[in-house]
Protein backbone atom coordinates (compact mmCIF):
# COMPACT_ATOMS: atom_id res chain seq x y z
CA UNK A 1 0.00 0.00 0.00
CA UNK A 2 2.88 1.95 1.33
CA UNK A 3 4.47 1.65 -2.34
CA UNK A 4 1.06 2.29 -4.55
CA UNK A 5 0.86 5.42 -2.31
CA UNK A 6 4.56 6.59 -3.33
CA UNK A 7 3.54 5.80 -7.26
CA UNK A 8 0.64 7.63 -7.22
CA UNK A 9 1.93 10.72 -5.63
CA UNK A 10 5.20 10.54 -7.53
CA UNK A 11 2.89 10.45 -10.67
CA UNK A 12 0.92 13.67 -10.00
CA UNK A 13 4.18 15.13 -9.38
CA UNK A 14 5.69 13.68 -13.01
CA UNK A 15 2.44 15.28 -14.56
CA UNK A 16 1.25 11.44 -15.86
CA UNK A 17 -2.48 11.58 -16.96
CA UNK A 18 -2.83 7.60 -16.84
CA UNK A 19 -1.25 5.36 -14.22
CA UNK A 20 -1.51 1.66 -14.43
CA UNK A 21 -1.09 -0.84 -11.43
CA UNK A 22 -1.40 -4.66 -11.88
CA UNK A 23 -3.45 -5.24 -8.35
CA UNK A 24 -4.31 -8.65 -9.48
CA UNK A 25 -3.94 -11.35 -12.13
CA UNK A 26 -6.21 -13.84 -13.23
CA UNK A 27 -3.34 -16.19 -12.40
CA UNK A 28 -3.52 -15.37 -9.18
CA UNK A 29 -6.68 -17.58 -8.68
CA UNK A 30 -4.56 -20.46 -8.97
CA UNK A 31 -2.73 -19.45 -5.62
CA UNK A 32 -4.15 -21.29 -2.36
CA UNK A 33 -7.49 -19.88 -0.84
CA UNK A 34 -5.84 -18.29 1.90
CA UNK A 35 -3.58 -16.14 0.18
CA UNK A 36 -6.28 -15.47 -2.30
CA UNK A 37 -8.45 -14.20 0.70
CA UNK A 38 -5.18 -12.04 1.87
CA UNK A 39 -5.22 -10.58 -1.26
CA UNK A 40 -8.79 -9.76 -1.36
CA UNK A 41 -8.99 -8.49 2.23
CA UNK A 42 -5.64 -6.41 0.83
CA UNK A 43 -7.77 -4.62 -1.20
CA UNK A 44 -10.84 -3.92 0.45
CA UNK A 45 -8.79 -2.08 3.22
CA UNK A 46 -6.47 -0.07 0.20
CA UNK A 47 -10.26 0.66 -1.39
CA UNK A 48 -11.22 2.08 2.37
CA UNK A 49 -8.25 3.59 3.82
CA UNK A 50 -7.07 5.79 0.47
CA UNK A 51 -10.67 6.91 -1.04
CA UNK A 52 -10.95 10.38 0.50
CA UNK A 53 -7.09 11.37 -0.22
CA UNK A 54 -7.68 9.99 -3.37
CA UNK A 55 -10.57 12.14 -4.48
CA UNK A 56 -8.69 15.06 -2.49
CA UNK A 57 -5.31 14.67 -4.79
CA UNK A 58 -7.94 14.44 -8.25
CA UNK A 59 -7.16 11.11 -8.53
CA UNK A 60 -10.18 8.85 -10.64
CA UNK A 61 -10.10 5.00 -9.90
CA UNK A 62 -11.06 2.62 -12.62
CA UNK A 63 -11.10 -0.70 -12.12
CA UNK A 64 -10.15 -3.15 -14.85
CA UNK A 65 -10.56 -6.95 -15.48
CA UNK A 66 -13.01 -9.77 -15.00
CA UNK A 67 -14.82 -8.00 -11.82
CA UNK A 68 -17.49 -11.03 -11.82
CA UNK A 69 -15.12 -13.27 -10.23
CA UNK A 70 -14.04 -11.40 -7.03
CA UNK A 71 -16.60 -11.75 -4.26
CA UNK A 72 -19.08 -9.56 -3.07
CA UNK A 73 -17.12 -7.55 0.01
CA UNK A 74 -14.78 -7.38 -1.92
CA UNK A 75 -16.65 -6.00 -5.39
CA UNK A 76 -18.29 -3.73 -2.88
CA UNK A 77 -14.97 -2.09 -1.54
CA UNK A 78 -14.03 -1.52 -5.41
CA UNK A 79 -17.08 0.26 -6.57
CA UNK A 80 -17.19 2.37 -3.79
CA UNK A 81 -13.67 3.73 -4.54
CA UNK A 82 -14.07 3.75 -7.87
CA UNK A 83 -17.43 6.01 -7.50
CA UNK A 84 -16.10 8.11 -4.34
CA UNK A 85 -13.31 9.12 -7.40
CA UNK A 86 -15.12 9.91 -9.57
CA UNK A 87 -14.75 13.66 -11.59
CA UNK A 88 -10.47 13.15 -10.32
CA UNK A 89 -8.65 15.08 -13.24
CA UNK A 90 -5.44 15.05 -12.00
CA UNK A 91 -4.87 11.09 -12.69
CA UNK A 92 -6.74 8.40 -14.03
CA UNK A 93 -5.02 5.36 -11.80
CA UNK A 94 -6.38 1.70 -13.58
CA UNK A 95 -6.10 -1.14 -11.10
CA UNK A 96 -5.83 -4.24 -13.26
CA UNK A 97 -7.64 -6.87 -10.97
CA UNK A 98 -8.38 -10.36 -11.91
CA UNK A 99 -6.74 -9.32 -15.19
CA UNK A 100 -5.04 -11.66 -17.61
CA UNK A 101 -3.45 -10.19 -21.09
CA UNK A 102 -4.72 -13.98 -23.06
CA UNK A 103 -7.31 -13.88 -20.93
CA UNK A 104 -8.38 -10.11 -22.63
CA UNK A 105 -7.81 -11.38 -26.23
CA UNK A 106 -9.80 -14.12 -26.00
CA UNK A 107 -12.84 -12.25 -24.51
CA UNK A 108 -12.37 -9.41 -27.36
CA UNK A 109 -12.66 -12.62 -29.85
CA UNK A 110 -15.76 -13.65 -28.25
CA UNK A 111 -17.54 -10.52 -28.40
CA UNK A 112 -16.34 -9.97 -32.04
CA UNK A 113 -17.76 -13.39 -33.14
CA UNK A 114 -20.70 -13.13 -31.33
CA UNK A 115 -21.44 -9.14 -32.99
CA UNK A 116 -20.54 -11.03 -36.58
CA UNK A 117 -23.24 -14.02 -35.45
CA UNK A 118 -25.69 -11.05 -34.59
CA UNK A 119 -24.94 -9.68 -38.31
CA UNK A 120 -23.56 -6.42 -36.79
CA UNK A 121 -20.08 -6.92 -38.10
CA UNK A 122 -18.33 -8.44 -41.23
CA UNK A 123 -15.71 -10.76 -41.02
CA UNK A 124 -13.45 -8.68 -42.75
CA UNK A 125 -14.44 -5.10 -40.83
CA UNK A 126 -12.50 -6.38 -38.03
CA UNK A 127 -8.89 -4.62 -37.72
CA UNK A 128 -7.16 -3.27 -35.05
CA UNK A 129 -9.68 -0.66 -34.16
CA UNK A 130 -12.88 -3.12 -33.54
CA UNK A 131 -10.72 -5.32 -31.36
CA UNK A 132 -9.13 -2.36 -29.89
CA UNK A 133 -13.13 -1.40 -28.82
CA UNK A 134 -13.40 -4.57 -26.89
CA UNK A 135 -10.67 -4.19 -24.44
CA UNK A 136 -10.89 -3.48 -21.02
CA UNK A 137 -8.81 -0.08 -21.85
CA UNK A 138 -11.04 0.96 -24.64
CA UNK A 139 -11.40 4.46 -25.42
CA UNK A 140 -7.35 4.64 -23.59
CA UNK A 141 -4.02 5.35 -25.45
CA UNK A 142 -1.92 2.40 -25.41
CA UNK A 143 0.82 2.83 -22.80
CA UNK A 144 3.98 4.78 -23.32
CA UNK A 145 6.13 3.34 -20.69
CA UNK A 146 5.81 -0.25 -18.91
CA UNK A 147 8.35 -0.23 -15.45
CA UNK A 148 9.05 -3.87 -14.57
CA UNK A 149 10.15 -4.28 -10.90
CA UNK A 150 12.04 -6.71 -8.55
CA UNK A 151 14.33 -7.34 -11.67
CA UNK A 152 12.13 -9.52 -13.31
CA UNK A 153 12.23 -9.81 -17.71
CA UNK A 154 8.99 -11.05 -18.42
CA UNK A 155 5.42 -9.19 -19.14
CA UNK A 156 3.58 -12.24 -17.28
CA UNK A 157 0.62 -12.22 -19.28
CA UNK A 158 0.01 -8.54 -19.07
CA UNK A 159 -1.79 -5.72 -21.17
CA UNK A 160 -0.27 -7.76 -24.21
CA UNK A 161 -2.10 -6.15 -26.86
CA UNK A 162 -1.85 -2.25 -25.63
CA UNK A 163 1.86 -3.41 -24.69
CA UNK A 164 3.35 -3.77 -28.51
CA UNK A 165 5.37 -0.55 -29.07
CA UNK A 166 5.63 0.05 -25.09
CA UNK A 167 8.83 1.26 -23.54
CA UNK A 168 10.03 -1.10 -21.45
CA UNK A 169 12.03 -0.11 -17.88
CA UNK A 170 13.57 -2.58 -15.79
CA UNK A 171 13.96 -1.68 -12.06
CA UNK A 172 16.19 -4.07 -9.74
CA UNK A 173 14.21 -2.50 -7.05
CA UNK A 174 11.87 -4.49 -5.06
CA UNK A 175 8.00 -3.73 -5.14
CA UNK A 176 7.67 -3.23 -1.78
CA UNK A 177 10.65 -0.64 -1.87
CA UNK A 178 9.70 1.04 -4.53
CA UNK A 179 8.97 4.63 -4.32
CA UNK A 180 8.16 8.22 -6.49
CA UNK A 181 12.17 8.66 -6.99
CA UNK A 182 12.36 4.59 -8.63
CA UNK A 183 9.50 5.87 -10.73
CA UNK A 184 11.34 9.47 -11.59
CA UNK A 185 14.34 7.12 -12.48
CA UNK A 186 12.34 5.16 -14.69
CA UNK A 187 10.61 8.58 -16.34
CA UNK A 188 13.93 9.75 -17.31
CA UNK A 189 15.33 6.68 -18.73
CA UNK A 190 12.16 6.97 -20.90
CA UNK A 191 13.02 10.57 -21.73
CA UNK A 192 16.03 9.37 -23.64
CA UNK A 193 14.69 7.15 -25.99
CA UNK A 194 13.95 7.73 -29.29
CA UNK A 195 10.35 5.83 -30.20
CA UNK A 196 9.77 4.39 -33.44
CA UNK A 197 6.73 2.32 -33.54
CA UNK A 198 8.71 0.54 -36.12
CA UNK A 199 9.62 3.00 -38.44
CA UNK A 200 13.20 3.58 -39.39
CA UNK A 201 14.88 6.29 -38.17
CA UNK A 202 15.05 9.89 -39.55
CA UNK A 203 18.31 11.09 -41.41
């Protein structure tokens, strides 16, 4: 909590419209029931404890992901942060929970072949842009900059889609330890690339 606190504030400081936190994966229902339920009562008291400082700083919660699967204390504690934010326009912060990047593309195919079954949609109308619609970040630009703690190389199944021209920053730092300056570090390593989203390079 201590470290989404630090991100958050270090964010509004950065001037960053749209902060992303992975809060929860859908492979995290695969972990036993008691840590499960430690993550759940995790969040209910994060939902509780930060709301009012939240909607104080003009920060609007979304939360992201397959929402029908957490249970009802739980869903509770989430919609009441996510309304008791709402009108921030300082930050948008998306918590990613029960949220799986296959997971995503999968239910974007679904609804596609379901709208072509329904005769609202051709085969051949669908392109980036319709599956881009179905996503849980619809209407969102795709993310400039993903910061990968603990030292870890991997994306572990997330935001795959939104992630394909993505800066990636790998921090050695610990989640728990990180704070707003690992997240200024990570800002200005950004700052110095040059993106190409696959073009060559100007001469």
């Amino acid at each position: 909590m201590k470290s989404v606190r630090e991100t958050i504030e270090g964010a509004l400081e950065a001037g960053i419209e749209v902060l992303t936190l992975f809060a929860f994966s859908a492979d995290n229902w695969k972990r036993p029931q008691q840590e499960v339920s430690a993550l759940m009562s995790l969040l209910q008291l994060y939902a509780r404890r930060e709301q009012d400082e939240l909607k104080k700083q003009g920060v609007e919660v979304h939360a992201l992901g397959d929402l029908d699967r957490i249970d009802d204390r739980t869903r509770r504690a989430v919609d009441a942060i996510v309304q008791g934010t709402l009108g921030g326009t300082k930050l948008r912060l998306n918590l990613m929970i029960s949220y799986g990047g296959r997971e995503e593309i999968i239910r974007s195919a679904r609804i596609l072949t379901e709208r072509v079954g329904r005769g609202e949609l051709l085969p051949e109308e669908i392109d980036d842009e319709a599956l881009r619609s179905t996503l849980f970040t619809a209407g969102l630009p795709d993310p400039d900059l993903l910061i990968r703690t603990s030292g870890e190389y991997r994306l572990s199944n997330f935001m795959l889609w939104q992630l394909a021209y993505t800066e990636l920053h790998i921090s050695e730092v610990l989640w728990p330890d990180f704070d707003r300056e690992s997240l200024f570090r990570a800002v200005l390593d950004y700052q110095r690339r040059e993106r190409r989203f696959g073009r060559v390079e100007a001469t």
